[in-house]
Protein backbone atom coordinates (compact mmCIF):
# COMPACT_ATOMS: atom_id res chain seq x y z
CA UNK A 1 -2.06 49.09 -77.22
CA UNK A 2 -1.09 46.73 -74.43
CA UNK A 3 -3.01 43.68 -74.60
CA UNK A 4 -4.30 42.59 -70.90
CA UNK A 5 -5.50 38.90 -70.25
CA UNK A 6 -8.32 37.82 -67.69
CA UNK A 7 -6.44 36.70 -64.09
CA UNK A 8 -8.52 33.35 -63.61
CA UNK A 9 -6.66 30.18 -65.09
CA UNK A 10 -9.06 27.23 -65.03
CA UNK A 11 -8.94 23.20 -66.22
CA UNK A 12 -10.97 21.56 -68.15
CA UNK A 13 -13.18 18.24 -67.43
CA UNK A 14 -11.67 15.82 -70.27
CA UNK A 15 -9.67 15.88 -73.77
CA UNK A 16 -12.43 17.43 -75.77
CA UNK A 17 -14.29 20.69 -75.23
CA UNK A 18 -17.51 20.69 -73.66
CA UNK A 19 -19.79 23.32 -74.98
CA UNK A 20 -20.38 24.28 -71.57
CA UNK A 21 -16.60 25.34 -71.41
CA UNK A 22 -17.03 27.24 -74.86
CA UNK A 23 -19.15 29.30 -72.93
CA UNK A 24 -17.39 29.89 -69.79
CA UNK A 25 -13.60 30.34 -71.66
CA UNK A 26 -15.52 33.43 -73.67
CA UNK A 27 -15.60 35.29 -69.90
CA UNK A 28 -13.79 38.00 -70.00
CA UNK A 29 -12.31 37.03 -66.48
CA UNK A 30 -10.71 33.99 -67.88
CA UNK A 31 -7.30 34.27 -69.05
CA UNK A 32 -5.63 30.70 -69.48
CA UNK A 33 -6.61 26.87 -69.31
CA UNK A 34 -4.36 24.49 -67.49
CA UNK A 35 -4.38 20.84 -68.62
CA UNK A 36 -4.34 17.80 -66.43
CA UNK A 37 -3.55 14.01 -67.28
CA UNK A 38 -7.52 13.81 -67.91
CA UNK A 39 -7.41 16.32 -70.59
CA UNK A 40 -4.59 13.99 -72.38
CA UNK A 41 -3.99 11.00 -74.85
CA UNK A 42 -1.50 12.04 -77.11
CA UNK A 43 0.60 15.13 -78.69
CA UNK A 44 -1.91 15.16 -81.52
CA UNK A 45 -5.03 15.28 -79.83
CA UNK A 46 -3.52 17.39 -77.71
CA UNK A 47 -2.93 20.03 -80.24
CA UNK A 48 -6.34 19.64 -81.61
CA UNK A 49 -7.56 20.00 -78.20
CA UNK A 50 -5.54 23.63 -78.21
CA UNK A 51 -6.95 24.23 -81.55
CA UNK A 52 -10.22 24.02 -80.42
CA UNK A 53 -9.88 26.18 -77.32
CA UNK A 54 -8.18 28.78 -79.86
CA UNK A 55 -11.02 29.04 -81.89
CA UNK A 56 -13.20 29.97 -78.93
CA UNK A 57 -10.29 32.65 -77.86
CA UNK A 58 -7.26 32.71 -79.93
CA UNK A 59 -5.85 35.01 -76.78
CA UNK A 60 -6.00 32.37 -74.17
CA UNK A 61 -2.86 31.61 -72.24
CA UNK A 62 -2.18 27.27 -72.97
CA UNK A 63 -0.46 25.81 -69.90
CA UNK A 64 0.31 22.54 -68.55
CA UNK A 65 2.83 20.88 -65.86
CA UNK A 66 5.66 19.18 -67.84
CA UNK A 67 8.51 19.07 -65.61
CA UNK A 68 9.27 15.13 -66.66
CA UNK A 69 9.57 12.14 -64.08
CA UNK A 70 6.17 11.42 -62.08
CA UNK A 71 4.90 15.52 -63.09
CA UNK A 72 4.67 14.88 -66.86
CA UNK A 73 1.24 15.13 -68.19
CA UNK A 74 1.13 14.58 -71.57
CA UNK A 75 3.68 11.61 -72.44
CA UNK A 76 2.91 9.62 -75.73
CA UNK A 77 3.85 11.20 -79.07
CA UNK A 78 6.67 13.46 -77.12
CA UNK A 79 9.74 12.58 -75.09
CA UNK A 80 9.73 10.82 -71.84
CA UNK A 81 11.64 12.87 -69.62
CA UNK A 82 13.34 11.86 -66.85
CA UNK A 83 12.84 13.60 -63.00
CA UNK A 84 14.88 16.75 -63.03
CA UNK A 85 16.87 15.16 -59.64
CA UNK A 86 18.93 12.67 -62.70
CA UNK A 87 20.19 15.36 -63.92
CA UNK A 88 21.26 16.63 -60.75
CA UNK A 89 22.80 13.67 -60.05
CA UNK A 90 24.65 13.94 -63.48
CA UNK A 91 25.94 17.08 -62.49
CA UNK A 92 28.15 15.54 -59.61
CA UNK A 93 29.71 13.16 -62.23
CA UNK A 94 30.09 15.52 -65.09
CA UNK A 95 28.86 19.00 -64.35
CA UNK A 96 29.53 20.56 -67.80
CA UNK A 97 28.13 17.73 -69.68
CA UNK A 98 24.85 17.87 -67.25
CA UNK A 99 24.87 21.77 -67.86
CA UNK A 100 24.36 21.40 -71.48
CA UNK A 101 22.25 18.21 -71.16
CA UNK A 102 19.58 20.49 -69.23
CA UNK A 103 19.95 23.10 -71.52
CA UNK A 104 19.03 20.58 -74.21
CA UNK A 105 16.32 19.40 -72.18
CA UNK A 106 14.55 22.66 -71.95
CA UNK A 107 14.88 23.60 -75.55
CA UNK A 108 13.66 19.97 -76.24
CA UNK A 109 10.37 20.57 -73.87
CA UNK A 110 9.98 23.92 -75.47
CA UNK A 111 9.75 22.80 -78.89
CA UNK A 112 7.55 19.81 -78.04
CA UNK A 113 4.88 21.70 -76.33
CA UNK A 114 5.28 24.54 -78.54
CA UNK A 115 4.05 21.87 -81.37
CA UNK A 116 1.40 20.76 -79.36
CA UNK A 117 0.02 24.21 -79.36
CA UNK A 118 0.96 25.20 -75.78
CA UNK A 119 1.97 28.49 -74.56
CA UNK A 120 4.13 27.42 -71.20
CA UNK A 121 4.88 24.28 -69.20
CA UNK A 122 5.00 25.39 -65.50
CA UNK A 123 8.65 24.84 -65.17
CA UNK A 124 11.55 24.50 -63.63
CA UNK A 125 11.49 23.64 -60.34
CA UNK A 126 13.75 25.84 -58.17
CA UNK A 127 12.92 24.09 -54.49
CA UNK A 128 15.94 22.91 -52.85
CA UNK A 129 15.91 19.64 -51.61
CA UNK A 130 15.60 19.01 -48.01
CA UNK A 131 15.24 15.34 -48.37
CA UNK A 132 12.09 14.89 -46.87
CA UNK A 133 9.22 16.73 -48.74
CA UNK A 134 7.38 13.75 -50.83
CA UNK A 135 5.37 16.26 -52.69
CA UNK A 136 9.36 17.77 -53.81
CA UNK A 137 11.96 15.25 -54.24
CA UNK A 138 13.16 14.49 -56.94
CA UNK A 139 11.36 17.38 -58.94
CA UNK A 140 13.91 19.02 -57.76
CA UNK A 141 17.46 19.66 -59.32
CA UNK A 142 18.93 18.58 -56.07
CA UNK A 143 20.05 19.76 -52.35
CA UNK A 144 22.49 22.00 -52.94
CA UNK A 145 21.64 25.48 -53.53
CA UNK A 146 24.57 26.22 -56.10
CA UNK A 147 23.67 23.34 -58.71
CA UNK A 148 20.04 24.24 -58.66
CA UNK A 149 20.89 27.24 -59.95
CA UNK A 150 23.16 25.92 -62.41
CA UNK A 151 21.05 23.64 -63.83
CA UNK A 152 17.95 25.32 -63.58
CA UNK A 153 19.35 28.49 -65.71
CA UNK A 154 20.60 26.34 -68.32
CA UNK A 155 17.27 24.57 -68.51
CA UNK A 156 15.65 28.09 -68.64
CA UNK A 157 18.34 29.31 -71.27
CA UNK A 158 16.74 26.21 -73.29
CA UNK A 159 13.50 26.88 -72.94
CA UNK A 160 13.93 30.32 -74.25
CA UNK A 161 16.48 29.36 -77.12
CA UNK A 162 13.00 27.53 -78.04
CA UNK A 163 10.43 30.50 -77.76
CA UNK A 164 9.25 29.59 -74.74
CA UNK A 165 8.80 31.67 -71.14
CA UNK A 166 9.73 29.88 -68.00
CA UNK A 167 7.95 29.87 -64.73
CA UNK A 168 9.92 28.71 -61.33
CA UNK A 169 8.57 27.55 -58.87
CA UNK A 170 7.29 27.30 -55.29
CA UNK A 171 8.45 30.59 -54.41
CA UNK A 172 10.26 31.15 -51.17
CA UNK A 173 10.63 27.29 -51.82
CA UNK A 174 8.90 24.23 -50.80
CA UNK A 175 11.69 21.93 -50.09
CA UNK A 176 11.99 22.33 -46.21
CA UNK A 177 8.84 21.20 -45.43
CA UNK A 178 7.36 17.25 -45.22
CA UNK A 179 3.69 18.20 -45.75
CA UNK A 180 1.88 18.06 -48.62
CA UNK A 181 0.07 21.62 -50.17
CA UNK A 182 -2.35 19.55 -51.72
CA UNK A 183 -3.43 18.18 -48.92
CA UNK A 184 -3.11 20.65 -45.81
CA UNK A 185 -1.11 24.05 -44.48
CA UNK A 186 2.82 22.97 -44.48
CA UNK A 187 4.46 25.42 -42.14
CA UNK A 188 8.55 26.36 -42.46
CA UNK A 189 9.58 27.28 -39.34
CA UNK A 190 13.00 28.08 -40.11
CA UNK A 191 14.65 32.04 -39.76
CA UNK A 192 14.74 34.07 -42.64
CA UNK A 193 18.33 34.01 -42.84
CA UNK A 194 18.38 29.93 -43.10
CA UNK A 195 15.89 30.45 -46.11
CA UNK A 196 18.05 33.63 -47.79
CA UNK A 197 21.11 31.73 -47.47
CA UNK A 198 19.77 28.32 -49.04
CA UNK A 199 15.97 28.06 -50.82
CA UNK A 200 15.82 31.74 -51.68
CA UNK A 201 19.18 31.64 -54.12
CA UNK A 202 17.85 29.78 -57.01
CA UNK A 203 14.76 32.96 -57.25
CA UNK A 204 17.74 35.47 -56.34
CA UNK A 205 20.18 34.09 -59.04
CA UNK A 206 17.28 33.18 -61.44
CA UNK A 207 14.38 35.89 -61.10
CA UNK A 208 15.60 38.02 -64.22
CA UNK A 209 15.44 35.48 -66.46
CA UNK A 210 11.77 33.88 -65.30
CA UNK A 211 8.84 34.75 -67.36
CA UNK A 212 6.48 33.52 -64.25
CA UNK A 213 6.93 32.49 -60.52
CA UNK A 214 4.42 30.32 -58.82
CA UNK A 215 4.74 30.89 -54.91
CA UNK A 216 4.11 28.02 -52.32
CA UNK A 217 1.20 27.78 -50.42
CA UNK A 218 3.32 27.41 -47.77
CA UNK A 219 3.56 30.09 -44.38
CA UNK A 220 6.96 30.80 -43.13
CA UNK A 221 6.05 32.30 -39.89
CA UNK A 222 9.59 33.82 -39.03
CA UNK A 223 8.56 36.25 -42.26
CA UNK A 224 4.83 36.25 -42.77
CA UNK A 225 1.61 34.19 -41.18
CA UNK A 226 0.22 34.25 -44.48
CA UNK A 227 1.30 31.52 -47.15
CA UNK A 228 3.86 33.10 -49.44
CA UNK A 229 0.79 33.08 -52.55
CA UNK A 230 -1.37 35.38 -50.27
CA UNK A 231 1.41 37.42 -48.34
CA UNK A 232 1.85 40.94 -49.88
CA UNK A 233 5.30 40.99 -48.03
CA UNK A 234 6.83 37.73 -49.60
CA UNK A 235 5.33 39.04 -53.07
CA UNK A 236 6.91 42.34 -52.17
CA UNK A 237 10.27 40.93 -51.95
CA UNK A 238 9.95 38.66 -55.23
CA UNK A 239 8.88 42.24 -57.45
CA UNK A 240 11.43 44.78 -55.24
CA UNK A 241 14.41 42.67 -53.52
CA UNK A 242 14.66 40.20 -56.41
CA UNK A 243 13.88 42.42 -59.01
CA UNK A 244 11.18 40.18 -60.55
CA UNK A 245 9.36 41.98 -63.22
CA UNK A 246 7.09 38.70 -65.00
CA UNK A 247 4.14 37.27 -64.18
CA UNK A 248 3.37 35.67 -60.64
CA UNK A 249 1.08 32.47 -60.96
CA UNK A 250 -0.75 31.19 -57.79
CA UNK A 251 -0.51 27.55 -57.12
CA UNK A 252 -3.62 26.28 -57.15
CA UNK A 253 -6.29 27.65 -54.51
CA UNK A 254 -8.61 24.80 -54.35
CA UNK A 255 -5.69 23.00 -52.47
CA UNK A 256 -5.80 22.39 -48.78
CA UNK A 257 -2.88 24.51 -48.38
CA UNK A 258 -4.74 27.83 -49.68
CA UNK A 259 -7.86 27.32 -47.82
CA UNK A 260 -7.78 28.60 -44.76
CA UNK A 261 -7.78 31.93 -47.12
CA UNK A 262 -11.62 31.40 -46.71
CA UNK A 263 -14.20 31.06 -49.65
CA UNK A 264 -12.96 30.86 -53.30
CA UNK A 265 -13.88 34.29 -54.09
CA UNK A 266 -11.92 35.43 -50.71
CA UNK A 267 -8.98 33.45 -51.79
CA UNK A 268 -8.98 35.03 -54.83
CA UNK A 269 -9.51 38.35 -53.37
CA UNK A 270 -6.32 38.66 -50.83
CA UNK A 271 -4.28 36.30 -53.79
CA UNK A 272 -4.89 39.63 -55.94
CA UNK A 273 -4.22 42.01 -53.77
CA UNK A 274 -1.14 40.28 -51.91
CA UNK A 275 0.47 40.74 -56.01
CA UNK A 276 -0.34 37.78 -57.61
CA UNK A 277 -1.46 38.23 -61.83
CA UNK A 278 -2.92 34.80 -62.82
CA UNK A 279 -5.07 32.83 -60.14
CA UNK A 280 -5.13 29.10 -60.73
CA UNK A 281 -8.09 27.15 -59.80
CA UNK A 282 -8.61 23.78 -60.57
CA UNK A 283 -10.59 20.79 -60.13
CA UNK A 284 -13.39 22.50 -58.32
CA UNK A 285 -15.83 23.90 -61.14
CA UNK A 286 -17.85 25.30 -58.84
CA UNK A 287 -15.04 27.58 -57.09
CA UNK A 288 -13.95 28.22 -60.51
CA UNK A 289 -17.19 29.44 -61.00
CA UNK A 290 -17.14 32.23 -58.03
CA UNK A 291 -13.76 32.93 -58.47
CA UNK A 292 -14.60 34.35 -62.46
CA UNK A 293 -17.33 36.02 -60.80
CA UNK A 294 -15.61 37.98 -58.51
CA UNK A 295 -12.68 38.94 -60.83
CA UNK A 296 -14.99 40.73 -63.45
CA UNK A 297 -13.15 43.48 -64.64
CA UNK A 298 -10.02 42.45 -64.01
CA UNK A 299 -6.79 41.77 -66.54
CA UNK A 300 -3.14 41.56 -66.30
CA UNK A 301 -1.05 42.58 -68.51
CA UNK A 302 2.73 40.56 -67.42
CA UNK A 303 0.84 37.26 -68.40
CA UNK A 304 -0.62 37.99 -71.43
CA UNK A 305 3.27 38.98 -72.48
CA UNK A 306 3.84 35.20 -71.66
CA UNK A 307 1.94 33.84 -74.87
CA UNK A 308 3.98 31.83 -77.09
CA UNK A 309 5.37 34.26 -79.96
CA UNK A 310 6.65 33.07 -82.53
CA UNK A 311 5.81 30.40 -85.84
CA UNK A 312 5.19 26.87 -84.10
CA UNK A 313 6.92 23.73 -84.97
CA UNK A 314 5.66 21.19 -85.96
CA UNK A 315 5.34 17.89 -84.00
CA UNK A 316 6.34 15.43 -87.20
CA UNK A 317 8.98 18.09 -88.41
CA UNK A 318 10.92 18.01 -85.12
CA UNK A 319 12.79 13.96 -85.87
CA UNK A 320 13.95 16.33 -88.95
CA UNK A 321 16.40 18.22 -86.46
CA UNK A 322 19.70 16.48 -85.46
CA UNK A 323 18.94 18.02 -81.96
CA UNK A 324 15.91 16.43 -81.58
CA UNK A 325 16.93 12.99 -82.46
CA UNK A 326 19.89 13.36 -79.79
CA UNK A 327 18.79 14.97 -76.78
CA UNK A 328 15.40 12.88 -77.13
CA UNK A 329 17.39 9.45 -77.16
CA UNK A 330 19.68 10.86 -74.30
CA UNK A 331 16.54 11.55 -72.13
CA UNK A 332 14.01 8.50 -72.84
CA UNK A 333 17.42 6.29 -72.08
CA UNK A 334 17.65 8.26 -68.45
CA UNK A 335 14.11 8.29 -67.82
CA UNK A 336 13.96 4.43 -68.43
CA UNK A 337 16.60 3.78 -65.46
């Protein structure tokens, strides 16, 4: 039998269970718990905090963001990682050393979280940089189409080698744009050729080998007036054009950017039906709420396949591995330029 998960991924308010979230993470509707900098002191208590949410439901899908420089959550007990645009940058100088560096580095991140009891870290970052999105930057790989891809692959070819599903993101991409999600509506006003031939390669190149894709609540009006997380025809080309066959992850719809969906419940609604599998909200327990509400009776099946599979490592056994001990001194000593 094909196990199914609930669609609503929610956080938590701080880095020990409430009993108030033992009883809303036993709704059906509830498939996954994302964990913030609040929810996080260290790699042990973080595990222990995973334990705990396991013995409520051991099916739960664990995620957090871990993409190292300024987007890395959880940072004592594991390895500081530097942003993802130093390795880019490392590529120019020595592309096949940088190549197996980010391989490295997503294996590394794999096992870590793995040990910490996590099922996924929402990573890699496939934007292309523009050079002036803030909320971007130096998440990303870099500006040139080409060496995203690169680099991005070989981290994903890491994360696997370590158990572990990857999930790019912003889908079309979120690199052309200055405004912040978070904070309002960006609009991309470019063609859909300038997008095909630069921010859509990365998905293109990439999409067979993602376990998730988290699409930008961002509209590209030459396409779509919806933001790509709500727009059935973006979503339609990720699953048919690209060939994408894992789970799709909304960014998170209590942001500005996914608003002017309407109500929570709404947002969730045309999220849903536009093809999305796992709806994000966060940081708004009351839209959480409504949103678990109105998905009663729903599952997917493509992210409960995203669960982390195998025996965990653990977090004191990984200075043991020879791996370990060198990629980990490689990245603290980049992240601390």
């Amino acid at each position: 039998m094909t196990q199914t998960l609930g669609p609503v991924m929610l956080d938590l308010e701080g880095p020990r269970l409430r009993d108030e979230e033992r009883e809303l993470l036993v709704q059906p509707a509830v498939g996954g718990v994302i964990l913030f900098a609040r929810n996080v002191e260290n790699a042990a208590q973080v595990r222990e905090l995973c334990r705990s949410i396991r013995e409520v439901r051991s099916d739960l899908l664990l995620a957090i963001d871990q993409e190292g420089g300024r987007v890395q959550r959880l940072r004592e007990g594991v390895t500081r990682l530097p942003a993802m645009s130093r390795l880019g940058r490392e590529y120019l100088a020595a592309p096949e050393v940088a190549r197996r560096l980010c391989q490295d580095t997503g294996w590394l991140l794999g096992m870590e979280m793995a040990a910490c009891g996590l099922d996924l870290s929402f990573a890699p970052v496939l934007d292309v940089d523009a050079g002036h999105s803030t909320v971007i930057g130096d998440r990303s790989f870099g500006g040139d189409p080409e060496i995203v891809t690169t680099l991005a692959g070989a981290f994903i070819e890491g994360l696997n080698e370590a158990g572990m599903a990857a999930v790019g993101k912003h889908f079309p991409g979120h690199g052309g744009v200055a405004a912040d999600s978070h904070h309002e509506l960006p609009v991309d006003e470019r063609p859909l050729e300038a997008l095909r031939k630069r921010d859509l390669i990365p998905f293109d190149a990439l999409s067979s080998r993602l376990g998730g894709v988290m699409p930008a609540h961002v509209v590209y009006p030459a396409f779509d007036h919806r933001p790509a997380g709500f727009s059935p025809a973006w979503l339609g080309m990720l699953r048919e054009s690209l060939g994408f066959k894992g789970a799709i992850f909304s960014d998170d719809l209590s942001m500005a950017g996914a608003r002017t969906a309407g109500a929570p419940a709404e947002r969730a609604r045309q999220a849903l039906e536009a093809g999305c599998d796992m709806l994000l909200v966060c940081n708004d327990r009351a839209a959480a709420l409504e949103v678990v509400a109105a998905c009663e009776g729903r599952a997917s099946k493509r992210a409960a396949k995203l669960r982390y599979g195998r025996a965990r490592p653990e977090l004191d056994a990984l200075g043991a591995l020879s791996r370990w001990r060198r990629v980990h001194a490689r990245l603290e000593a980049m992240a601390a330029d």
